[in-house]
PDB file of N, CA and C in Angstrom:
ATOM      1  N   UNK A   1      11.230  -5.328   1.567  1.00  0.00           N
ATOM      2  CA  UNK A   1      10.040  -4.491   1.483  1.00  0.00           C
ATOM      3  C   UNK A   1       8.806  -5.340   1.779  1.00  0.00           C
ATOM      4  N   UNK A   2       7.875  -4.942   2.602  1.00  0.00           N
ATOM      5  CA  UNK A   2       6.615  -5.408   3.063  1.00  0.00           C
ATOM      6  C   UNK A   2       5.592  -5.341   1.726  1.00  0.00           C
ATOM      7  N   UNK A   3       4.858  -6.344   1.924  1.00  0.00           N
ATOM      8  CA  UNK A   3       3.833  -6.494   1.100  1.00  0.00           C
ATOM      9  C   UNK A   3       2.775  -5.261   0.967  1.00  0.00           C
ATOM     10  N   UNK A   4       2.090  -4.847   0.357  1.00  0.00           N
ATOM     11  CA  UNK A   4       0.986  -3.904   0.523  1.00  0.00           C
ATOM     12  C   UNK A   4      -0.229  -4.686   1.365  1.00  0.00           C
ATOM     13  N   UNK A   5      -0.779  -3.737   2.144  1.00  0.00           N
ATOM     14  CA  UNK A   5      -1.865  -3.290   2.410  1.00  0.00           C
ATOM     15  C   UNK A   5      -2.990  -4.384   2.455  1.00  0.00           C
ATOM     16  N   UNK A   6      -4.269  -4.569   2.934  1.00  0.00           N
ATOM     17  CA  UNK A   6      -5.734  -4.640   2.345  1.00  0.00           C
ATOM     18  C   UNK A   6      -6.156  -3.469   1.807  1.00  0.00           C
ATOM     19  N   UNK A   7      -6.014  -1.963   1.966  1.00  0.00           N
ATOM     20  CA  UNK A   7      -6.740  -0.822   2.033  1.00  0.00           C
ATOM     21  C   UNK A   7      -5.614  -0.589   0.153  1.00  0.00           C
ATOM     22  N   UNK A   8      -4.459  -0.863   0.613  1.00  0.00           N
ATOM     23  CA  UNK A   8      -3.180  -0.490  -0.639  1.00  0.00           C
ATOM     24  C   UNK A   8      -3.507  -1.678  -1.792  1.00  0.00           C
ATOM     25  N   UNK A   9      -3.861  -2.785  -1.704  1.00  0.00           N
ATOM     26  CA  UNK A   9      -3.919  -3.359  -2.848  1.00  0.00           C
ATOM     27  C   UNK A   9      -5.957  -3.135  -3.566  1.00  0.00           C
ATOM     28  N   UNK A  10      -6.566  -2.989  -2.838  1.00  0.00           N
ATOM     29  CA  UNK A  10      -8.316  -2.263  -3.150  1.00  0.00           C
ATOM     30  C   UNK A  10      -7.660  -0.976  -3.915  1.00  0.00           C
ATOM     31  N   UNK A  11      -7.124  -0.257  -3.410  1.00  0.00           N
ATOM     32  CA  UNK A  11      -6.730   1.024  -4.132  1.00  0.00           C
ATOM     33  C   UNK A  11      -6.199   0.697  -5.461  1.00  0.00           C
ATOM     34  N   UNK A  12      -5.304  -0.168  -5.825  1.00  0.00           N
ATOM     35  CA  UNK A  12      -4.227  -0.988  -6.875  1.00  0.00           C
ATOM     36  C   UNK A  12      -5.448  -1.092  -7.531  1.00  0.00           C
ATOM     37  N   UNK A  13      -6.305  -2.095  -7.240  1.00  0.00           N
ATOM     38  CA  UNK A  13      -7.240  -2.865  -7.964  1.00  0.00           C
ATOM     39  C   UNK A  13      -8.044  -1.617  -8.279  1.00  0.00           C
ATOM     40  N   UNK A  14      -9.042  -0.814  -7.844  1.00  0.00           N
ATOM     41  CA  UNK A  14      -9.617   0.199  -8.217  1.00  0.00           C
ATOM     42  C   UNK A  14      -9.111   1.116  -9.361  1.00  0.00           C
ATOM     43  N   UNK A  15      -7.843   1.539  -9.601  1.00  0.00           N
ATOM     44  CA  UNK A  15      -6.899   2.199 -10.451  1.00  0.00           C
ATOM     45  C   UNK A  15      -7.382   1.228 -11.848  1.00  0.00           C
ATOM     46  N   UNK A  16      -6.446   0.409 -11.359  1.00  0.00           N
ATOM     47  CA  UNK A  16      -6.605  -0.509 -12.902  1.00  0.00           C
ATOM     48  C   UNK A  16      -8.069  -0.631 -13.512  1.00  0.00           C
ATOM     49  N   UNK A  17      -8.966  -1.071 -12.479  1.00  0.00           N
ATOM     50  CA  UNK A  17     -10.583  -0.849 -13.153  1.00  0.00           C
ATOM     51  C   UNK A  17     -10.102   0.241 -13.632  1.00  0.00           C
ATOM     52  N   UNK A  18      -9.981   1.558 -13.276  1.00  0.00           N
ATOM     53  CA  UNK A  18     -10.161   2.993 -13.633  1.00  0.00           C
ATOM     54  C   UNK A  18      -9.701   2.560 -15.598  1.00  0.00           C
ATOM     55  N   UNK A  19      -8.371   1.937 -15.505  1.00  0.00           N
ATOM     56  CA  UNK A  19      -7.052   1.705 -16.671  1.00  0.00           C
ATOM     57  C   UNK A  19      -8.488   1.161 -17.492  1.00  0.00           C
ATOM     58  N   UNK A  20      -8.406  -0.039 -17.289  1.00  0.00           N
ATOM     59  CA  UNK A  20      -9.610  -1.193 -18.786  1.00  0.00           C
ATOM     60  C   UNK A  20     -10.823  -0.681 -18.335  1.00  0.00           C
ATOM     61  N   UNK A  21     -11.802   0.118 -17.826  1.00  0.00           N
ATOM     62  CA  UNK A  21     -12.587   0.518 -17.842  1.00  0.00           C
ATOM     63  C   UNK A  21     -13.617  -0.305 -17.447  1.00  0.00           C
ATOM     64  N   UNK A  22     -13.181  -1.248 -16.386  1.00  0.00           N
ATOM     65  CA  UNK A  22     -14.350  -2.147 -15.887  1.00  0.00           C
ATOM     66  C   UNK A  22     -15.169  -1.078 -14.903  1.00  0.00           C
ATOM     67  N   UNK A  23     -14.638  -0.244 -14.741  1.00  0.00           N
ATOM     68  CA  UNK A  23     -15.310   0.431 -13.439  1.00  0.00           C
ATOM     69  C   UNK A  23     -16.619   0.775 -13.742  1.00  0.00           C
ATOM     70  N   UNK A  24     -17.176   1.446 -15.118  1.00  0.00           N
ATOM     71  CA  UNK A  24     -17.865   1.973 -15.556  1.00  0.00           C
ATOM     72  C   UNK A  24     -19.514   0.621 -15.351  1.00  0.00           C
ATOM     73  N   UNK A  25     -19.076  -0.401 -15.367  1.00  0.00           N
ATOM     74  CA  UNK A  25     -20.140  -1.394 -14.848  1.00  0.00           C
ATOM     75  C   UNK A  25     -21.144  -0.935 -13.574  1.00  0.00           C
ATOM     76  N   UNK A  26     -20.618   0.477 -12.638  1.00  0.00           N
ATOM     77  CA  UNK A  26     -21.227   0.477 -11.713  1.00  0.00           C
ATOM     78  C   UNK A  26     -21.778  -0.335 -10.324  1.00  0.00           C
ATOM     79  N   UNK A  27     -20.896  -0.856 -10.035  1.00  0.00           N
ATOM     80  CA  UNK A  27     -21.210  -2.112  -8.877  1.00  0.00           C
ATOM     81  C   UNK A  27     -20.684  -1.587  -7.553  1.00  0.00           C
ATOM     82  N   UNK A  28     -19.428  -2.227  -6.866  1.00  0.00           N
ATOM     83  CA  UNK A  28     -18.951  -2.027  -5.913  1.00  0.00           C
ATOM     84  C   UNK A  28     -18.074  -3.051  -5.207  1.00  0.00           C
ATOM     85  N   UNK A  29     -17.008  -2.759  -4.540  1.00  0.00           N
ATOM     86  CA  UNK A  29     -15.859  -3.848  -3.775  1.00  0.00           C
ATOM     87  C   UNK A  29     -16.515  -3.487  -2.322  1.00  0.00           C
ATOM     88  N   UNK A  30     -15.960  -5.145  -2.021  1.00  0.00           N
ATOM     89  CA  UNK A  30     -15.578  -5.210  -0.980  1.00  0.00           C
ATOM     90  C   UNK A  30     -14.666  -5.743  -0.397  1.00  0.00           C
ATOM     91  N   UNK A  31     -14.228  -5.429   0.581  1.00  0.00           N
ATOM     92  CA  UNK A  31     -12.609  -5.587   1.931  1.00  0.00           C
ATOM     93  C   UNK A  31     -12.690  -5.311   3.335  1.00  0.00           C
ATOM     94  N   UNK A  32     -12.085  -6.405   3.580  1.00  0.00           N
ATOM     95  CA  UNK A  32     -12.113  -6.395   5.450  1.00  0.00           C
ATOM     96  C   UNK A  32     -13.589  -6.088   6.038  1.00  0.00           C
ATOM     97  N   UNK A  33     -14.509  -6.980   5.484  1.00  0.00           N
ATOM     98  CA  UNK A  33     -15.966  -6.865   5.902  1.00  0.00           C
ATOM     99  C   UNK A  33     -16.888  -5.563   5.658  1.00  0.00           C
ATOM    100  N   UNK A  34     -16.437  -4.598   4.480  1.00  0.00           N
ATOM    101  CA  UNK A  34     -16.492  -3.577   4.507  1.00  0.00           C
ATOM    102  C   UNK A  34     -17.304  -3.497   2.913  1.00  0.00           C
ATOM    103  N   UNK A  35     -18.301  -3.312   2.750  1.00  0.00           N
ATOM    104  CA  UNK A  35     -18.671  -2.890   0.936  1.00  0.00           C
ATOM    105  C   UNK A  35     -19.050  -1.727   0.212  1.00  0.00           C
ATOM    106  N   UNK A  36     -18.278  -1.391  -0.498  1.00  0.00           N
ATOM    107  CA  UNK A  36     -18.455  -0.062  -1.167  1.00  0.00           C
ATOM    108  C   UNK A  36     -19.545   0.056  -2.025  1.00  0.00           C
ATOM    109  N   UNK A  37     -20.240   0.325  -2.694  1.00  0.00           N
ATOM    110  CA  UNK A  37     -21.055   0.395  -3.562  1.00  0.00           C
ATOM    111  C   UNK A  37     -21.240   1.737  -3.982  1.00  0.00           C
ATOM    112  N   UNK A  38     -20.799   2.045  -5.456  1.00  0.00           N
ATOM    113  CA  UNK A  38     -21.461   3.309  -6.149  1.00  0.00           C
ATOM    114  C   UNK A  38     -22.333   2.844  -7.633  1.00  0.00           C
ATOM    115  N   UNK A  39     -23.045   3.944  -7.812  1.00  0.00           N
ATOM    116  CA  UNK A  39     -24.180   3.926  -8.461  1.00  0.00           C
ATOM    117  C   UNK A  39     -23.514   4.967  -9.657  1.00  0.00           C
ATOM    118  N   UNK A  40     -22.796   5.614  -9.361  1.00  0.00           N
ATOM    119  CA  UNK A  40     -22.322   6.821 -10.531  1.00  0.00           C
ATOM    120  C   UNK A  40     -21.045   7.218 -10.374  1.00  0.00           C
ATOM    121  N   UNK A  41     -20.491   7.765 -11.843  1.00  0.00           N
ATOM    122  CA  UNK A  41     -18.764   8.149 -11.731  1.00  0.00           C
ATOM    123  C   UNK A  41     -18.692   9.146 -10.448  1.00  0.00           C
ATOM    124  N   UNK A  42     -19.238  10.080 -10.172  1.00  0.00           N
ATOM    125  CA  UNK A  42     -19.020  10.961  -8.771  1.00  0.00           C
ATOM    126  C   UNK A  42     -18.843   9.670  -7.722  1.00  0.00           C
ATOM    127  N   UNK A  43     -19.695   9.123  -7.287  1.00  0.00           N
ATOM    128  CA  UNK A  43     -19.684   7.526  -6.459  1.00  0.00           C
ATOM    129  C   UNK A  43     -18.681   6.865  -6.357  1.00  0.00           C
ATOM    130  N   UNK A  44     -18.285   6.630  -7.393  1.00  0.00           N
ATOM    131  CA  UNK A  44     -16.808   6.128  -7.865  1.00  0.00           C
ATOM    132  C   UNK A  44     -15.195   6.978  -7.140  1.00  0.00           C
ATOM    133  N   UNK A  45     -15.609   8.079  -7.637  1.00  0.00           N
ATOM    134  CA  UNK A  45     -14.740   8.873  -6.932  1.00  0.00           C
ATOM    135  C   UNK A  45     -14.475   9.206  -5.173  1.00  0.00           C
ATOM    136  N   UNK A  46     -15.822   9.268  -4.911  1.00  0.00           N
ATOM    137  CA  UNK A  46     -15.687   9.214  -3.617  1.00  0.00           C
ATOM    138  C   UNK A  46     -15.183   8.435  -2.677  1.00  0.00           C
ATOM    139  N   UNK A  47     -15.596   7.082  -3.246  1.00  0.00           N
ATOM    140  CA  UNK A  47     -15.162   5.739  -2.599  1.00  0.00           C
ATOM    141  C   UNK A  47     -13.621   5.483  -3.061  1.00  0.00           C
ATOM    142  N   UNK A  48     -13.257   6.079  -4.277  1.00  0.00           N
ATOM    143  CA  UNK A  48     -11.779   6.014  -4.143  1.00  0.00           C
ATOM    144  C   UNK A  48     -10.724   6.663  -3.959  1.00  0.00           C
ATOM    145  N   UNK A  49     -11.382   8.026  -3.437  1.00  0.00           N
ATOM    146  CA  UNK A  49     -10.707   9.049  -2.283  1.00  0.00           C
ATOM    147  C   UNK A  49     -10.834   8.189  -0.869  1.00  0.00           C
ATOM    148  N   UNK A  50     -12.086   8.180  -0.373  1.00  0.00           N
ATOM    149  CA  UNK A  50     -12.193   7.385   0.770  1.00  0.00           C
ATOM    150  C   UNK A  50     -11.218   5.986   0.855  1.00  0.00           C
ATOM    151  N   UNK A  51     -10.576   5.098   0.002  1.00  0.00           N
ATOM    152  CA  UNK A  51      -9.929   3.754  -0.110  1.00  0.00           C
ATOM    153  C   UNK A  51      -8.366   4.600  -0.055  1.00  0.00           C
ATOM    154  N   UNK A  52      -7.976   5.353  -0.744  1.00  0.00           N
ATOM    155  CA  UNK A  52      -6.918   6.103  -1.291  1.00  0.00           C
ATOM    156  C   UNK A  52      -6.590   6.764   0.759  1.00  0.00           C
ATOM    157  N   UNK A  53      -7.526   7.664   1.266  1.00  0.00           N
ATOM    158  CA  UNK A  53      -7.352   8.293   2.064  1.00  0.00           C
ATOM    159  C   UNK A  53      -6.836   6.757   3.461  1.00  0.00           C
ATOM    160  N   UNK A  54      -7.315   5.611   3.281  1.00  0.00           N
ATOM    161  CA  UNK A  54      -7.279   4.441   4.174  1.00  0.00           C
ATOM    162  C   UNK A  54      -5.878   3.599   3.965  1.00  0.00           C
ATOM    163  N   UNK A  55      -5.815   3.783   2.576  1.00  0.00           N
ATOM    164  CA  UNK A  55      -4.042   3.014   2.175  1.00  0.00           C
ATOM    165  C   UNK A  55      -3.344   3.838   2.555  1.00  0.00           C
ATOM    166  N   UNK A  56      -3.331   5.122   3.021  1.00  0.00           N
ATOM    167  CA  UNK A  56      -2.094   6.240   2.980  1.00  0.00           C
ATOM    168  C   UNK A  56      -1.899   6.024   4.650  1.00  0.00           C
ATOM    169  N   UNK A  57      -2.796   5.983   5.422  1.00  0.00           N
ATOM    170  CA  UNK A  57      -3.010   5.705   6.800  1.00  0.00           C
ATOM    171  C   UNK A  57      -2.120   4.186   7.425  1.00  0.00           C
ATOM    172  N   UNK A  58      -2.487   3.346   6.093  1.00  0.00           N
ATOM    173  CA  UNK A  58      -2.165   1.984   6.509  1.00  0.00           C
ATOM    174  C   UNK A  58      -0.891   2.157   5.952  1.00  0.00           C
ATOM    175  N   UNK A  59      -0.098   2.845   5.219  1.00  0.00           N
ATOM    176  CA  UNK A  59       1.068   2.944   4.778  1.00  0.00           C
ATOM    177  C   UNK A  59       1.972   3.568   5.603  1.00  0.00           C
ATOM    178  N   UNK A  60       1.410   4.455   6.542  1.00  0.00           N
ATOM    179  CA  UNK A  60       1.835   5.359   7.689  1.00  0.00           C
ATOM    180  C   UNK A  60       2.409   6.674   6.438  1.00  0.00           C
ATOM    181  N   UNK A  61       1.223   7.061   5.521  1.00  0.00           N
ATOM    182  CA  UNK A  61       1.786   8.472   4.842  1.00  0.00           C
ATOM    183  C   UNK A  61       1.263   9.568   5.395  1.00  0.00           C
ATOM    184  N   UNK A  62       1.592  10.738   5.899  1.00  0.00           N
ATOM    185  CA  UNK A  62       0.332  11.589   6.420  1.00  0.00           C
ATOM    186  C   UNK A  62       0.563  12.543   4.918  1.00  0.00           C
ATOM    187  N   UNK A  63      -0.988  13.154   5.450  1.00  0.00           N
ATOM    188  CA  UNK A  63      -1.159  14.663   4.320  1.00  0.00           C
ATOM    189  C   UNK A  63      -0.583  15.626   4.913  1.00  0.00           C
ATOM    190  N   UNK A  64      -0.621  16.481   4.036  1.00  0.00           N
ATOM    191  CA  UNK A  64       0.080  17.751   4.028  1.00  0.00           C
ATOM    192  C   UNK A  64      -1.399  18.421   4.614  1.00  0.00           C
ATOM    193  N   UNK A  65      -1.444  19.537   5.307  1.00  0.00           N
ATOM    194  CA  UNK A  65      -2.130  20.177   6.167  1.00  0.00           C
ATOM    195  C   UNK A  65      -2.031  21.655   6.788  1.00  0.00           C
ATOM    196  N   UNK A  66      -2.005  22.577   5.439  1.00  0.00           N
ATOM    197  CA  UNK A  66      -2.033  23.891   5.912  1.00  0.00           C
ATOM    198  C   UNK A  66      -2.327  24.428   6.843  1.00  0.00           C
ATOM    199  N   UNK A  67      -1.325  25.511   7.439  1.00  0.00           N
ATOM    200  CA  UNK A  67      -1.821  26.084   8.629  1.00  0.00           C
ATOM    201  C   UNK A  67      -3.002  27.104   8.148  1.00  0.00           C
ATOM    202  N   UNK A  68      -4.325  26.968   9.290  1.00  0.00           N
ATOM    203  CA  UNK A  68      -5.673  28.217   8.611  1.00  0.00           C
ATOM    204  C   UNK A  68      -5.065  29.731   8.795  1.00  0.00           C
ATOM    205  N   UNK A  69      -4.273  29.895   9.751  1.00  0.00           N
ATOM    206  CA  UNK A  69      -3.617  30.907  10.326  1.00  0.00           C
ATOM    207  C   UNK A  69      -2.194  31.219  10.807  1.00  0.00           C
ATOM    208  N   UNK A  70      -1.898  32.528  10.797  1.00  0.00           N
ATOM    209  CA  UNK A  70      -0.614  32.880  10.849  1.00  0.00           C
ATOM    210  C   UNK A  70      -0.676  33.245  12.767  1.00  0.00           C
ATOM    211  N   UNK A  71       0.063  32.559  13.565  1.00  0.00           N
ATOM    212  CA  UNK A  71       0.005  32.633  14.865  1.00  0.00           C
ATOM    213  C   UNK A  71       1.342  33.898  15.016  1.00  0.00           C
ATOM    214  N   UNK A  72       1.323  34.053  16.713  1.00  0.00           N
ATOM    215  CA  UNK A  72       2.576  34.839  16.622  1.00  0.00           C
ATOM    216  C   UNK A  72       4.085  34.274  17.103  1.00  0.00           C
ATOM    217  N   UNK A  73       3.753  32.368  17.122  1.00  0.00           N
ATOM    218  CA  UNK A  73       4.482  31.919  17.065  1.00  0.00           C
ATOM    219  C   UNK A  73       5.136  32.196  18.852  1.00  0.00           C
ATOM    220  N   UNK A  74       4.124  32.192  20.119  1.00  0.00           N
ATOM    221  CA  UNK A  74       4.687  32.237  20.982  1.00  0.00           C
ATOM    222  C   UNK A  74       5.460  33.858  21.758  1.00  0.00           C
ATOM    223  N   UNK A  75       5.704  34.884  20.857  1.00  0.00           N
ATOM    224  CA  UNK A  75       6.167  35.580  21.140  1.00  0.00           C
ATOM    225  C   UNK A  75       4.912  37.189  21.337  1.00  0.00           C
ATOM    226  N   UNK A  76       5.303  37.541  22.217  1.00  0.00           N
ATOM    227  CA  UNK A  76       4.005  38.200  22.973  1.00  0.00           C
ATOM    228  C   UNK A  76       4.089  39.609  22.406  1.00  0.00           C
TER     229      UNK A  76
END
């Protein structure tokens, strides 16, 4: 098994802040020349949807992706 990620171990590390509650300090990471910075728990969240949405990519996971519409599937 391959090692994780840059995008998969920021995500790791972000969680665990979430766990002991360092997160609540309000600051911000940075990775691969890249710096996050939030100012508030919404902030927080965003940036770790956005990190979360980048490990799943680098993991090769896709999302699930409802169809908006019911087609007729080709048939006339």
């Amino acid at each position: 098994m391959q090692s994780p990620g840059i995008w998969r171990k920021l995500h790791n590390k972000m969680l665990a802040a979430m766990e002991n509650g360092s997160f609540m300090q309000f600051s911000g990471y940075t990775v691969a020349g890249l710096t996050f910075n939030y100012r508030s728990l919404s902030e927080f969240w965003e940036v770790l949807a956005d990190v979360e949405a980048r490990a799943d990519m680098e993991d090769g996971v896709t999302r699930y992706q409802g169809r908006r519409y019911a087609g007729q599937g080709g048939r006339g």
